[in-house]
Protein backbone atom coordinates (compact mmCIF):
# COMPACT_ATOMS: atom_id res chain seq x y z
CA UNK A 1 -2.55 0.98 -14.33
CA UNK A 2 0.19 0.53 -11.80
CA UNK A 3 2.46 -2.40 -12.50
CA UNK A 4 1.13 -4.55 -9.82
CA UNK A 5 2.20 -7.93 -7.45
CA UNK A 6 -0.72 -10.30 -8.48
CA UNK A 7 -1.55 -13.60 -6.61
CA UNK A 8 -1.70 -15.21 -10.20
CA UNK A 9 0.97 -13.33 -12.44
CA UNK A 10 3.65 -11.32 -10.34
CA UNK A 11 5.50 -8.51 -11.56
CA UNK A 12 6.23 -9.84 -15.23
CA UNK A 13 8.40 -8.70 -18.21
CA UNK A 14 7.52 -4.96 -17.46
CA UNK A 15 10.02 -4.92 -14.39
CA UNK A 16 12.92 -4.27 -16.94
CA UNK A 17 11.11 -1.44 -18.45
CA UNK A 18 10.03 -0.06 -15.11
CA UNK A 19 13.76 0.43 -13.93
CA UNK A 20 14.91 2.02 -16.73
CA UNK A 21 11.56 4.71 -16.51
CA UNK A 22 12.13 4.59 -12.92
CA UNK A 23 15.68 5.46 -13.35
CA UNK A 24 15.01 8.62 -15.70
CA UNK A 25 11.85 9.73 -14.10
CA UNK A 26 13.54 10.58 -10.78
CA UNK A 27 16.86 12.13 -11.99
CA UNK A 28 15.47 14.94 -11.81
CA UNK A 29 13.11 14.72 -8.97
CA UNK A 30 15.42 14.26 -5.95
CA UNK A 31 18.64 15.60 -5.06
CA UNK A 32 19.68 12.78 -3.53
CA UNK A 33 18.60 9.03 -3.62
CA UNK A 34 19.16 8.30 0.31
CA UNK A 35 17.74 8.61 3.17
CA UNK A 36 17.95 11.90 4.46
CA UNK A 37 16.25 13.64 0.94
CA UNK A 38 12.66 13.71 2.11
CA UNK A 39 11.85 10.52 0.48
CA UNK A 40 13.36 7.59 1.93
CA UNK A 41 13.88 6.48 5.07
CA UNK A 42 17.34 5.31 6.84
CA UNK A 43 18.50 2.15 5.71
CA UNK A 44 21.26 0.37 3.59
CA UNK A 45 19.20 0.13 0.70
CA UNK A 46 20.71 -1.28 -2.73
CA UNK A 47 20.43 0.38 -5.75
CA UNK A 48 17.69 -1.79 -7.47
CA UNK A 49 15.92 -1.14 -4.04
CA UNK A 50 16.34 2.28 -4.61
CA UNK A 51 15.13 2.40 -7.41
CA UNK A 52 11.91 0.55 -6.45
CA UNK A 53 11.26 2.69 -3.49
CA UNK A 54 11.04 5.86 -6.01
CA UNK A 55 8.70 4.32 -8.59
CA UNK A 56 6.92 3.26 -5.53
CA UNK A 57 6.62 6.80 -4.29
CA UNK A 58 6.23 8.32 -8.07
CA UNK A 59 3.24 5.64 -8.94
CA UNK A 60 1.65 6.43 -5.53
CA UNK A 61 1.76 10.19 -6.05
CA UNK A 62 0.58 9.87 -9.78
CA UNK A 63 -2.15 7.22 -9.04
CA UNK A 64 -4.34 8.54 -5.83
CA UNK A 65 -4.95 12.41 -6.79
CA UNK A 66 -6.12 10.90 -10.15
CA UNK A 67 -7.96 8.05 -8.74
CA UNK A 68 -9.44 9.21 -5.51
CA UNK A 69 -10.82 12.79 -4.27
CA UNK A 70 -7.63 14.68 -3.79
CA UNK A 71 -10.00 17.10 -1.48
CA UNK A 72 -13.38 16.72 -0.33
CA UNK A 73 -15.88 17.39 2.31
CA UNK A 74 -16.44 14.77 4.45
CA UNK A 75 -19.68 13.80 3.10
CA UNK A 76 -18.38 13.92 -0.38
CA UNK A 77 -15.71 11.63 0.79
CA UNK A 78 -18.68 9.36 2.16
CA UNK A 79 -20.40 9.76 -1.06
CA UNK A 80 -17.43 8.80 -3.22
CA UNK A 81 -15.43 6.59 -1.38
CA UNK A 82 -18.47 4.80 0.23
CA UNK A 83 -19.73 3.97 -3.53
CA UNK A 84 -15.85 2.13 -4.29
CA UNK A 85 -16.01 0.08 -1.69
CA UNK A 86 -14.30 1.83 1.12
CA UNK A 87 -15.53 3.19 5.19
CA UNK A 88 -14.42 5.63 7.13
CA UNK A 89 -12.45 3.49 10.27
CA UNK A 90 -13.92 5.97 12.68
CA UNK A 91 -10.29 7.44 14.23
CA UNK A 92 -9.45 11.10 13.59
CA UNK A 93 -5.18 10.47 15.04
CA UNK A 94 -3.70 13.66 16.51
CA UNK A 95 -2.63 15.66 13.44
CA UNK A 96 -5.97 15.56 11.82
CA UNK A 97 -5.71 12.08 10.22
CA UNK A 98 -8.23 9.52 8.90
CA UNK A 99 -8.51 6.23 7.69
CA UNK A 100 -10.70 4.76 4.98
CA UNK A 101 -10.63 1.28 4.44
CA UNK A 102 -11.38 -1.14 1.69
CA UNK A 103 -12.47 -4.66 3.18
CA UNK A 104 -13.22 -5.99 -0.26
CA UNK A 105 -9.44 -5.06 -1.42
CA UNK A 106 -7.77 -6.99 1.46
CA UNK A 107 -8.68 -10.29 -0.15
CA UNK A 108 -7.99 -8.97 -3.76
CA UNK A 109 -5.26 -10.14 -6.51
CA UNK A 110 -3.30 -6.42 -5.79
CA UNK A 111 -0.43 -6.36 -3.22
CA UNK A 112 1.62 -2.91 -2.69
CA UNK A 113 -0.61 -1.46 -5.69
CA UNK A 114 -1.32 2.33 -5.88
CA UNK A 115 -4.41 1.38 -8.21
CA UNK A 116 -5.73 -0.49 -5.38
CA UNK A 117 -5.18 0.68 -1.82
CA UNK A 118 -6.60 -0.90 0.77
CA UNK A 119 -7.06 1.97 2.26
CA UNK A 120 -6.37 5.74 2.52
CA UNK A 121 -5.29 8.31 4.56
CA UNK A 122 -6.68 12.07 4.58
CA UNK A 123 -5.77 15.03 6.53
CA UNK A 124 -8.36 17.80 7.94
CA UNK A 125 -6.50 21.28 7.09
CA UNK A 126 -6.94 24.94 7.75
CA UNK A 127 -9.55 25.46 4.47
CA UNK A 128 -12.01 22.87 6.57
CA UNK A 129 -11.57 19.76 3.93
CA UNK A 130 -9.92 16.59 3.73
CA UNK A 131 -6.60 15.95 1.59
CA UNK A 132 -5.50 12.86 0.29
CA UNK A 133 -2.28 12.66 1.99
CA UNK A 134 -1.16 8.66 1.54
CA UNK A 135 -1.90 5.25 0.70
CA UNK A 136 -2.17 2.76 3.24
CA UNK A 137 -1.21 -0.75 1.82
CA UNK A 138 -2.74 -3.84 4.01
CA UNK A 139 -2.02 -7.66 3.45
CA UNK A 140 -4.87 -10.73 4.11
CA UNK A 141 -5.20 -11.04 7.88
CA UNK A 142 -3.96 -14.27 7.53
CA UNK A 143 -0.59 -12.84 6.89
CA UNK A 144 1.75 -12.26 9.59
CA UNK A 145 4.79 -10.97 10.33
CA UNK A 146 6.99 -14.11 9.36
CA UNK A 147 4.91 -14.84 6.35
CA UNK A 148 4.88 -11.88 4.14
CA UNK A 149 5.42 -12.47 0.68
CA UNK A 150 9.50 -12.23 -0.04
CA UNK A 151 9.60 -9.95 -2.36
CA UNK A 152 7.62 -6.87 -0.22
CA UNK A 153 8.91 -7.97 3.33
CA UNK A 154 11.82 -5.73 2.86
CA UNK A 155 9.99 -2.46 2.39
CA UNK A 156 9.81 0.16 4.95
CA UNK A 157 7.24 0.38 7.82
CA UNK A 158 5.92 -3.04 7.85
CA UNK A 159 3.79 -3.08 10.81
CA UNK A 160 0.27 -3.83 12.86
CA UNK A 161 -2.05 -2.43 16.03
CA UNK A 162 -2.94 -5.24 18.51
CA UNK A 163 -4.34 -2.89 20.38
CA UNK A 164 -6.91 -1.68 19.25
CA UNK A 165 -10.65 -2.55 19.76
CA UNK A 166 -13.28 -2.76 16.73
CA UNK A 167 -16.55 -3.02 16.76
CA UNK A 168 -18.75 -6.53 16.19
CA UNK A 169 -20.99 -5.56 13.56
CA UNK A 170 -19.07 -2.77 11.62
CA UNK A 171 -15.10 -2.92 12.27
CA UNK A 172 -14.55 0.63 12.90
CA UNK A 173 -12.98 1.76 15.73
CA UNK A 174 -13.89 1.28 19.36
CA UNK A 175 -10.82 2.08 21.67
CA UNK A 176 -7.42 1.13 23.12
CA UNK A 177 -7.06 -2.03 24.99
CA UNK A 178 -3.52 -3.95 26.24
CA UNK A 179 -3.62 -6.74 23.75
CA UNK A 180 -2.28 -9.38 26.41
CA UNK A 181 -5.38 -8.29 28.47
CA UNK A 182 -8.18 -6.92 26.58
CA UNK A 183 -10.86 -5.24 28.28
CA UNK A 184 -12.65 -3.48 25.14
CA UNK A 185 -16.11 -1.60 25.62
CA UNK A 186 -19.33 -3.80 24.70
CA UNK A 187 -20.12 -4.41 21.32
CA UNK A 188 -16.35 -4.25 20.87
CA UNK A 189 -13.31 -6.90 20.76
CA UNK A 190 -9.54 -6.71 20.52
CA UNK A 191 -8.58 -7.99 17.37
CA UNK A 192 -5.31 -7.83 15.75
CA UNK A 193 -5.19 -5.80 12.30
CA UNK A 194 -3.59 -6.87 9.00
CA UNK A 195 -0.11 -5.61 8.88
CA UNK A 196 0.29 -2.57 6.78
CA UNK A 197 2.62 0.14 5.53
CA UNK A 198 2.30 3.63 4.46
CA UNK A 199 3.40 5.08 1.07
CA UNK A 200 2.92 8.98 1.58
CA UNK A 201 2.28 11.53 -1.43
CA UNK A 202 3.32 14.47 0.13
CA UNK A 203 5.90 15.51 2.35
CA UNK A 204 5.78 15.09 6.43
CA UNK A 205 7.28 15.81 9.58
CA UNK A 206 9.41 12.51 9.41
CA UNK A 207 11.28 13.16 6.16
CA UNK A 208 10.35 10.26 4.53
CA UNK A 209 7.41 9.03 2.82
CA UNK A 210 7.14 5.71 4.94
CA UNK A 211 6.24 7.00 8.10
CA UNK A 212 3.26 5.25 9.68
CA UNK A 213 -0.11 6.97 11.53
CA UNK A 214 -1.71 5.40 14.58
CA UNK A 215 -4.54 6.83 16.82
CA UNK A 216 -1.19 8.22 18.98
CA UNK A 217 -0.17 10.32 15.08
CA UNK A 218 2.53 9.99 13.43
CA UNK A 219 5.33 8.01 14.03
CA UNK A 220 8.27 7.36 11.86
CA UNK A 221 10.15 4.50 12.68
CA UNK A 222 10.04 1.95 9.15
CA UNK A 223 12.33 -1.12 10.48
CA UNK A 224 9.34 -2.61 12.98
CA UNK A 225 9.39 -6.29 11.39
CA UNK A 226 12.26 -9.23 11.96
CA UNK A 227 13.42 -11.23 9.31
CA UNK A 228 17.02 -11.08 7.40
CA UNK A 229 16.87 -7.47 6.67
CA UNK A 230 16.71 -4.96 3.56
CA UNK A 231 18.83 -7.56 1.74
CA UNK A 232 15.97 -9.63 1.64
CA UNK A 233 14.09 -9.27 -1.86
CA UNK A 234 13.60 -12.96 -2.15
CA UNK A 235 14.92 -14.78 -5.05
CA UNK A 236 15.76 -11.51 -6.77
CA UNK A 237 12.95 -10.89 -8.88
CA UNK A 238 9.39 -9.99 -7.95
CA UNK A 239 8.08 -13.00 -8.91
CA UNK A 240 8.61 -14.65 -6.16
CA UNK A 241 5.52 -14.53 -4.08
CA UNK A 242 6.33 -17.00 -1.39
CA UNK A 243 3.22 -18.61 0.42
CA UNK A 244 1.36 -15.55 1.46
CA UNK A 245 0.00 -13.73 -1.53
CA UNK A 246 -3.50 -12.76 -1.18
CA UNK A 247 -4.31 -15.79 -2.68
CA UNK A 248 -3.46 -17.76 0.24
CA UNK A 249 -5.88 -16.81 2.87
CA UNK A 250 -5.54 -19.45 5.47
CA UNK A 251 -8.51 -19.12 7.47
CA UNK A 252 -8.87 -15.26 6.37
CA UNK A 253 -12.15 -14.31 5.88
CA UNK A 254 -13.59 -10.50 5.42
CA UNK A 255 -14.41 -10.84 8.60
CA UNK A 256 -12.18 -8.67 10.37
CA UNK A 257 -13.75 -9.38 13.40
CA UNK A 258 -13.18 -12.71 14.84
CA UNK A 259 -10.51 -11.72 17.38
CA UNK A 260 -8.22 -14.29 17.06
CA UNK A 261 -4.87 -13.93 18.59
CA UNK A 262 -3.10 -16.09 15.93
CA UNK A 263 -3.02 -12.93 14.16
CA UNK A 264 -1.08 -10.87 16.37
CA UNK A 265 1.79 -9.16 14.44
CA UNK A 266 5.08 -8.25 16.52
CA UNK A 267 5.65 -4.02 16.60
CA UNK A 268 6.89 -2.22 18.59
CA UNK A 269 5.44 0.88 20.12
CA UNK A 270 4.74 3.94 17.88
CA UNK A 271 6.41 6.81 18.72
CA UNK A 272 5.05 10.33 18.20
CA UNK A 273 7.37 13.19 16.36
CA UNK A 274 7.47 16.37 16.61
CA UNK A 275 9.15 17.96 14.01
CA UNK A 276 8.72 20.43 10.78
CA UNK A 277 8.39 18.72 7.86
CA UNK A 278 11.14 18.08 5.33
CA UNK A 279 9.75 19.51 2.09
CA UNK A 280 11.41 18.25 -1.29
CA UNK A 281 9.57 20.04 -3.59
């Protein structure tokens, strides 16, 4: 198991021994610990943050592949996925990309935890199946963009899409509206997702494992929230949870789809890349 953000514990004594793994696991894994190595993004990241950001990576590639089907058919992937829990959202993004999504693990004690994703990401490739290419980590939709927990708000890629439309009765994906004016199909309804970032496994075309996938692909920018910046890892320790753990789900409800604009996170735009990807390895 994953050391793991809990609504009722927090990251506890382990932390201390986590650093110190985290420290000698990755000497050898990366040539460099910035951003620019195929792992991070840009940023002025501290050391201990660092440090974090490579477990993070490290726990994420460890845990899925042994967790989840690394590749599968698509009905295999219904088969196994559908029995834990998750659905297919219904959205193949340019590049071949699709999302399955765990309602139940939205409202969940697990925050940022490899062990339980809220939902994953899997690429259609040249031999016809689907890899496991990331996790997709989501917060309760009662979360927003001022509210998330202290000690996560400074990780990379924080964001949401307003503008998409979901259907009533199954919360899969229905089309693109304008947020400020939706006009979704019928049986459909703008509604505002959690907020979410994405820890990748392998490597991709925006050199770092924190680059995000909408229905417009990939795009790669990570620093798409306000607040007081990468300095920000609350109190200093990862027990800190704030207000906004899972456990504190407002009005939140699995019901994804009540379309209420309360909700609405602030992002900007994605913006599609086109590059080769950085490999590291």
């Amino acid at each position: 198991m994953g050391t793991r953000v809990t609504r009722r514990g927090g990251i506890i004594g382990a932390v201390v021994v986590l650093i110190l793994v985290a420290a000698t696991s990755f000497a050898g894994r990366a040539d460099a610990q910035t951003a620019g190595d195929g792992l991070l993004p840009p940023g002025d990241w501290t050391d201990a943050q660092v440090t974090y950001l490579l477990d993070l990576i490290h726990r994420t590639e460890t845990t899925l592949p042994a967790r989840f089907p690394a590749v599968a058919t698509e009905g295999q992937l219904s088969d196994v996925l559908g029995g834990m829990g998750f659905h297919n959202f219904g959205a193949t993004a340019p590049g071949g990309y699709d999302h399955w999504i765990n309602n139940g693990w939205l409202f969940d004690d697990h925050l940022v935890d490899p062990e339980f994703p809220e939902a994953l990401v899997y690429q259609i490739q040249d031999d016809g199946q689907w890899h496991l290419v990331s996790a997709m980590f989501m917060l309760d939709p009662a979360i927003d963009m001022d509210h998330i927990p202290a000690d996560i708000a400074w990780l990379p890629g924080w964001h949401g899409h307003p503008e998409l439309c979901t259907g009533d009765t199954d919360g899969t994906f229905q089309g693109i509206t304008d947020p400020d004016n939706p006009t979704c199909p019928p049986g459909s309804h703008s509604a505002a997702t959690p907020l979410m970032m994405h820890v990748w496994i392998v490597d991709n075309a925006c050199g770092h494992r924190f680059g995000g996938i909408g229905v417009e692909g990939l795009h790669c920018e990570t620093d798409m929230h306000g607040g007081s910046g990468h300095d920000n890892m609350g109190d200093g320790s990862h027990d800190n949870m704030g207000d906004g753990s899972h456990d504190n789900m407002g009005d939140g409800s699995q019901n994804m789809g009540d379309g209420s604009q309360d909700m609405v996170p602030v992002a900007p735009a994605a913006t599609p890349v086109a590059a080769d990807p950085t490999f590291t390895g």
